[in-house]
Protein backbone atom coordinates (compact mmCIF):
# COMPACT_ATOMS: atom_id res chain seq x y z
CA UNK A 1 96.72 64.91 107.18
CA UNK A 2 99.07 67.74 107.70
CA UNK A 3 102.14 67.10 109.42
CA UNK A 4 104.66 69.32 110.65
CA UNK A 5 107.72 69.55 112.17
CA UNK A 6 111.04 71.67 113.38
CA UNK A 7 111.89 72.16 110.32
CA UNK A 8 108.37 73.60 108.62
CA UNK A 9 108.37 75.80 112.42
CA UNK A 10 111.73 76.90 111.56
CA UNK A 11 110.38 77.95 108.22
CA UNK A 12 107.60 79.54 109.67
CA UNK A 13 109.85 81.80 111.50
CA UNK A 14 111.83 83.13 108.28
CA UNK A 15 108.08 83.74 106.42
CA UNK A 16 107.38 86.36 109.29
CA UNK A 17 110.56 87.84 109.48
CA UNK A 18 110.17 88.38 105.97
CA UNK A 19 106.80 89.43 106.35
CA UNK A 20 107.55 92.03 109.11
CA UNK A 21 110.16 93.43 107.17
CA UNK A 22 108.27 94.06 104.22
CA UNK A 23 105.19 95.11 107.02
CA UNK A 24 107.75 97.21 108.82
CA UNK A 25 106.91 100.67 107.45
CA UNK A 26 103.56 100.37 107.31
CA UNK A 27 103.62 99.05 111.43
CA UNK A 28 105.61 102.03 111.72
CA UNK A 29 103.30 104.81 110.29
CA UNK A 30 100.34 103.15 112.11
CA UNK A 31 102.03 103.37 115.26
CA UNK A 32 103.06 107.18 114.77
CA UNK A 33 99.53 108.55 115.02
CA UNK A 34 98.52 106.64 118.42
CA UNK A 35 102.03 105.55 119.61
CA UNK A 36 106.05 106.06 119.18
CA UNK A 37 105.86 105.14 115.69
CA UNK A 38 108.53 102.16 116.71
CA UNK A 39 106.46 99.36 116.63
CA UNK A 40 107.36 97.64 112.95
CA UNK A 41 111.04 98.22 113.97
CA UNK A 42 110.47 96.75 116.96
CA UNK A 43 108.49 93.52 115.50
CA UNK A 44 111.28 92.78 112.62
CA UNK A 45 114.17 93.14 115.20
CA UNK A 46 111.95 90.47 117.11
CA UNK A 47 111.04 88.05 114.67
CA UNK A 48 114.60 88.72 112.38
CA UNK A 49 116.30 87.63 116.33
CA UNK A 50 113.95 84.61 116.37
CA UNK A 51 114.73 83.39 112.66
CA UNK A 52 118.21 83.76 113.05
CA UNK A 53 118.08 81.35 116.68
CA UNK A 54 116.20 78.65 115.40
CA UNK A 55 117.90 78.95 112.11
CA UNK A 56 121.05 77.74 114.12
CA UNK A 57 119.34 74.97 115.18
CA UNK A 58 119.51 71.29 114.26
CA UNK A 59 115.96 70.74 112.90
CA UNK A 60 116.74 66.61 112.99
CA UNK A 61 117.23 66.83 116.41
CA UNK A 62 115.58 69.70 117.82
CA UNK A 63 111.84 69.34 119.25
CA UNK A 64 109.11 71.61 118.51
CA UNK A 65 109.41 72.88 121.97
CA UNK A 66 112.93 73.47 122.04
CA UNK A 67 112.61 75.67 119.06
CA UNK A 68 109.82 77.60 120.25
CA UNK A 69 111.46 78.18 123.54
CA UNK A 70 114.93 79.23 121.49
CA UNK A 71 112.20 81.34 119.23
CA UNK A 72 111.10 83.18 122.94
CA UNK A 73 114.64 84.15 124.29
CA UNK A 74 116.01 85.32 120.84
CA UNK A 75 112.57 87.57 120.88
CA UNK A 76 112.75 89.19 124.15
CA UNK A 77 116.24 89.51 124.09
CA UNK A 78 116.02 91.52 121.17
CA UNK A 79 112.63 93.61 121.89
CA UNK A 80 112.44 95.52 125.09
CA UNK A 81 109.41 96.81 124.09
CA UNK A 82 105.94 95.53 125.12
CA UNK A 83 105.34 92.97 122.12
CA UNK A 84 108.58 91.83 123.03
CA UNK A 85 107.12 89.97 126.62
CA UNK A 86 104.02 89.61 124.67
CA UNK A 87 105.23 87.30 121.82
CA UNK A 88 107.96 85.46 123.89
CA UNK A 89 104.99 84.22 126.36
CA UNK A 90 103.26 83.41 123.29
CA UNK A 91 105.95 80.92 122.03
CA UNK A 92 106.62 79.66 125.42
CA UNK A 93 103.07 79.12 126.17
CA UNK A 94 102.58 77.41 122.57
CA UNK A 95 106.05 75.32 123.55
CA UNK A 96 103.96 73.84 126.39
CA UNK A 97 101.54 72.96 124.71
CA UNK A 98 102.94 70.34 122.19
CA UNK A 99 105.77 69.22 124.82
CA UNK A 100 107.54 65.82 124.34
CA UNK A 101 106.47 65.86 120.58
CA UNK A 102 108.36 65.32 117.71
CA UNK A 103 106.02 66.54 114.95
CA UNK A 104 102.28 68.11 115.36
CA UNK A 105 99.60 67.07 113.52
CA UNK A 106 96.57 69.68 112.71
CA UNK A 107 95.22 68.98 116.19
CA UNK A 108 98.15 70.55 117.63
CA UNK A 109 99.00 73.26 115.24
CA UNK A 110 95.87 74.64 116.30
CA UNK A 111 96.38 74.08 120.11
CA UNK A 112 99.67 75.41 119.51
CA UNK A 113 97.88 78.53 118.03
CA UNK A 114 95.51 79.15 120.53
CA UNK A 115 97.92 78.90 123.64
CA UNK A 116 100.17 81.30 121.77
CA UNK A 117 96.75 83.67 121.71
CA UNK A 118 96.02 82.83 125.40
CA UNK A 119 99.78 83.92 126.80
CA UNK A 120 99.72 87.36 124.98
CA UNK A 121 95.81 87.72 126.56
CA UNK A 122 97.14 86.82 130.00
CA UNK A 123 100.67 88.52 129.90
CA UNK A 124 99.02 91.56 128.39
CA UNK A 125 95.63 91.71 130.28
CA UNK A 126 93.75 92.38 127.52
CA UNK A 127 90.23 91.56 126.47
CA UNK A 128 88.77 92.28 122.85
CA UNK A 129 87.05 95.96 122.55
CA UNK A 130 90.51 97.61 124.05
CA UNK A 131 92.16 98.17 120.65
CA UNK A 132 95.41 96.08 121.22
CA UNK A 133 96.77 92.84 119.14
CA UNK A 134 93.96 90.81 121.06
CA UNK A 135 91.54 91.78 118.52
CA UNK A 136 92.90 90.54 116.03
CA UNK A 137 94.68 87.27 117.92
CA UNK A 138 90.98 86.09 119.91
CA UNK A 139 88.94 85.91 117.31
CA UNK A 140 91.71 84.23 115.25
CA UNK A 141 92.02 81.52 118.28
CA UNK A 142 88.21 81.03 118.11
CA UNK A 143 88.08 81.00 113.88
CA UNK A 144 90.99 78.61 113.81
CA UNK A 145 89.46 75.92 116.68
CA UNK A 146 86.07 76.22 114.74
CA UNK A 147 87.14 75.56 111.51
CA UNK A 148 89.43 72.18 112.72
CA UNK A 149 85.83 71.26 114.84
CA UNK A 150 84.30 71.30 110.99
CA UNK A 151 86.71 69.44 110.07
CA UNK A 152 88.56 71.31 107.54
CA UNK A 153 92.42 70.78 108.26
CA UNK A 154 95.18 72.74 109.19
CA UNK A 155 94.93 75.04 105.84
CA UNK A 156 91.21 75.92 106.48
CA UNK A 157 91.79 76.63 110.22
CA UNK A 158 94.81 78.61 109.39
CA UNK A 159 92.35 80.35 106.84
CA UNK A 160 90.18 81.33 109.46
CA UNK A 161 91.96 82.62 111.69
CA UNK A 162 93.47 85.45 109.19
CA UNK A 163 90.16 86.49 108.00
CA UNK A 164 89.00 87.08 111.42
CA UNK A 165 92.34 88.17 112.71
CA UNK A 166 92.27 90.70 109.61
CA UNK A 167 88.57 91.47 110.39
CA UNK A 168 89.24 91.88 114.47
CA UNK A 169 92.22 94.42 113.41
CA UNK A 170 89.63 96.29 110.93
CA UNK A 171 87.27 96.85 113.92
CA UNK A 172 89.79 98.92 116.21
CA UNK A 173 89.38 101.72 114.16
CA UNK A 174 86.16 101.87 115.65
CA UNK A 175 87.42 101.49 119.29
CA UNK A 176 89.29 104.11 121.67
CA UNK A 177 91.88 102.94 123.25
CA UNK A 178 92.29 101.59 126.36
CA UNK A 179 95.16 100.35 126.82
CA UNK A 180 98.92 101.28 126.65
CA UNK A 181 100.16 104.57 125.29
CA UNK A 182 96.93 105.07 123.01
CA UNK A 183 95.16 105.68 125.89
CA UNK A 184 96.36 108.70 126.88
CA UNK A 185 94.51 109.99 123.39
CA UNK A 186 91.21 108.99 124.72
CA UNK A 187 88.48 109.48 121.79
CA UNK A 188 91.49 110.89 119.21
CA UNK A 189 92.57 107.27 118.77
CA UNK A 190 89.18 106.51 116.72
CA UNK A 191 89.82 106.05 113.64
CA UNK A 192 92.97 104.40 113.63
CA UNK A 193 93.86 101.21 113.43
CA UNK A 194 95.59 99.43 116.13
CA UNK A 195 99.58 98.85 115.21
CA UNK A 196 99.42 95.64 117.50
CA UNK A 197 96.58 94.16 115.48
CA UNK A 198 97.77 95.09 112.38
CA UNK A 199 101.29 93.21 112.90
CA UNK A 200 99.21 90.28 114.63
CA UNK A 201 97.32 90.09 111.02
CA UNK A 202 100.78 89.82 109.43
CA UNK A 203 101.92 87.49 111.77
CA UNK A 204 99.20 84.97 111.02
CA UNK A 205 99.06 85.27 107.20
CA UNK A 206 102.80 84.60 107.40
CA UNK A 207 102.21 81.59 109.34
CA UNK A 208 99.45 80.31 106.84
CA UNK A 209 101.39 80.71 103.93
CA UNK A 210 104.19 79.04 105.41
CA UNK A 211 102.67 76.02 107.01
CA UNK A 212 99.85 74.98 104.46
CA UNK A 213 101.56 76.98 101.11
């Protein structure tokens, strides 16, 4: 069984910084045709904020929670932005979640996961079919709980999740927008894929390469 602890989270953390700034242009370009073309600045400020903060952590000492809560300031600090309230709730809301533990096992990686999904849902308001980051995050959340229920571990849930997260962010081409500043291009935002999906895609193939190799 997979365990993990502050110290594999606070590698998690680098992988997506990492992963955002290689991501960053491409967020970037996304984001010009139905946005302000800011959004894989935005996410690598974020994420390169929430490395460095749980970075200076003591990972011997330091609970999950604590670091995950650390991960949430650093985030919204740096990101004024709307991912920025976004992603903090979702690391305070996964912080919650796995409270008063030391390390998680697979269980709680994916509880962890899904309450992470669940705070950007409710802080956001979204539902799938609005072409934001929620198509790609709810169907990840659903793929990851099925695939611990089958019983294949943390690496096969995390698996799932970025195949449907990658397939959910595929699908808002196909979608007008909603939500945000897309909306105010009504039917010219078909096409195009959502920014906030496609840096929720990155964000969970980071974590699955970091947490299961």
């Amino acid at each position: 069984m997979t365990t993990i602890d502050t110290a594999h989270l606070a590698a998690m953390f680098a992988a997506i910084a990492d992963a955002m700034s290689a991501d960053r242009d491409r967020l970037c370009s996304l984001d010009g045709v139905i946005g302000d073309a800011d959004h894989g600045i935005a996410m690598e400020l974020g994420f390169s904020a929430a490395r460095d903060a749980v970075a200076a952590l003591d990972a011997g000492t330091t609970e999950p929670t604590t670091l995950l809560n650390t991960a949430a300031r650093s985030f919204l600090n740096a990101v004024g932005a709307s991912s920025g309230p976004l992603y903090a709730t979702a690391f305070m809301r996964g912080a919650a979640v796995v409270k008063g533990k030391t390390t998680l096992d697979e269980a709680d990686m994916v509880a962890m996961f899904q309450a992470m999904a669940k705070g950007i849902q409710d802080r956001g308001k979204a539902e799938t079919g609005e072409k934001t980051m929620m198509d790609a995050w709810a169907p990840a959340a659903t793929a990851a709980g099925e695939a611990l229920a089958a019983g294949t571990g943390l690496a096969g849930s995390l698996a799932a999740a970025a195949e449907a997260a990658k397939a959910g962010a595929e699908a808002t081409k196909a979608m007008i927008a909603t939500k945000g500043r897309a909306a105010r291009l009504g039917e010219r935002s078909l096409g195009h894929m959502d920014p906030g999906a496609a840096s929720a895609v990155t964000v969970i193939e980071a974590m699955r390469i970091a947490l299961t190799g």
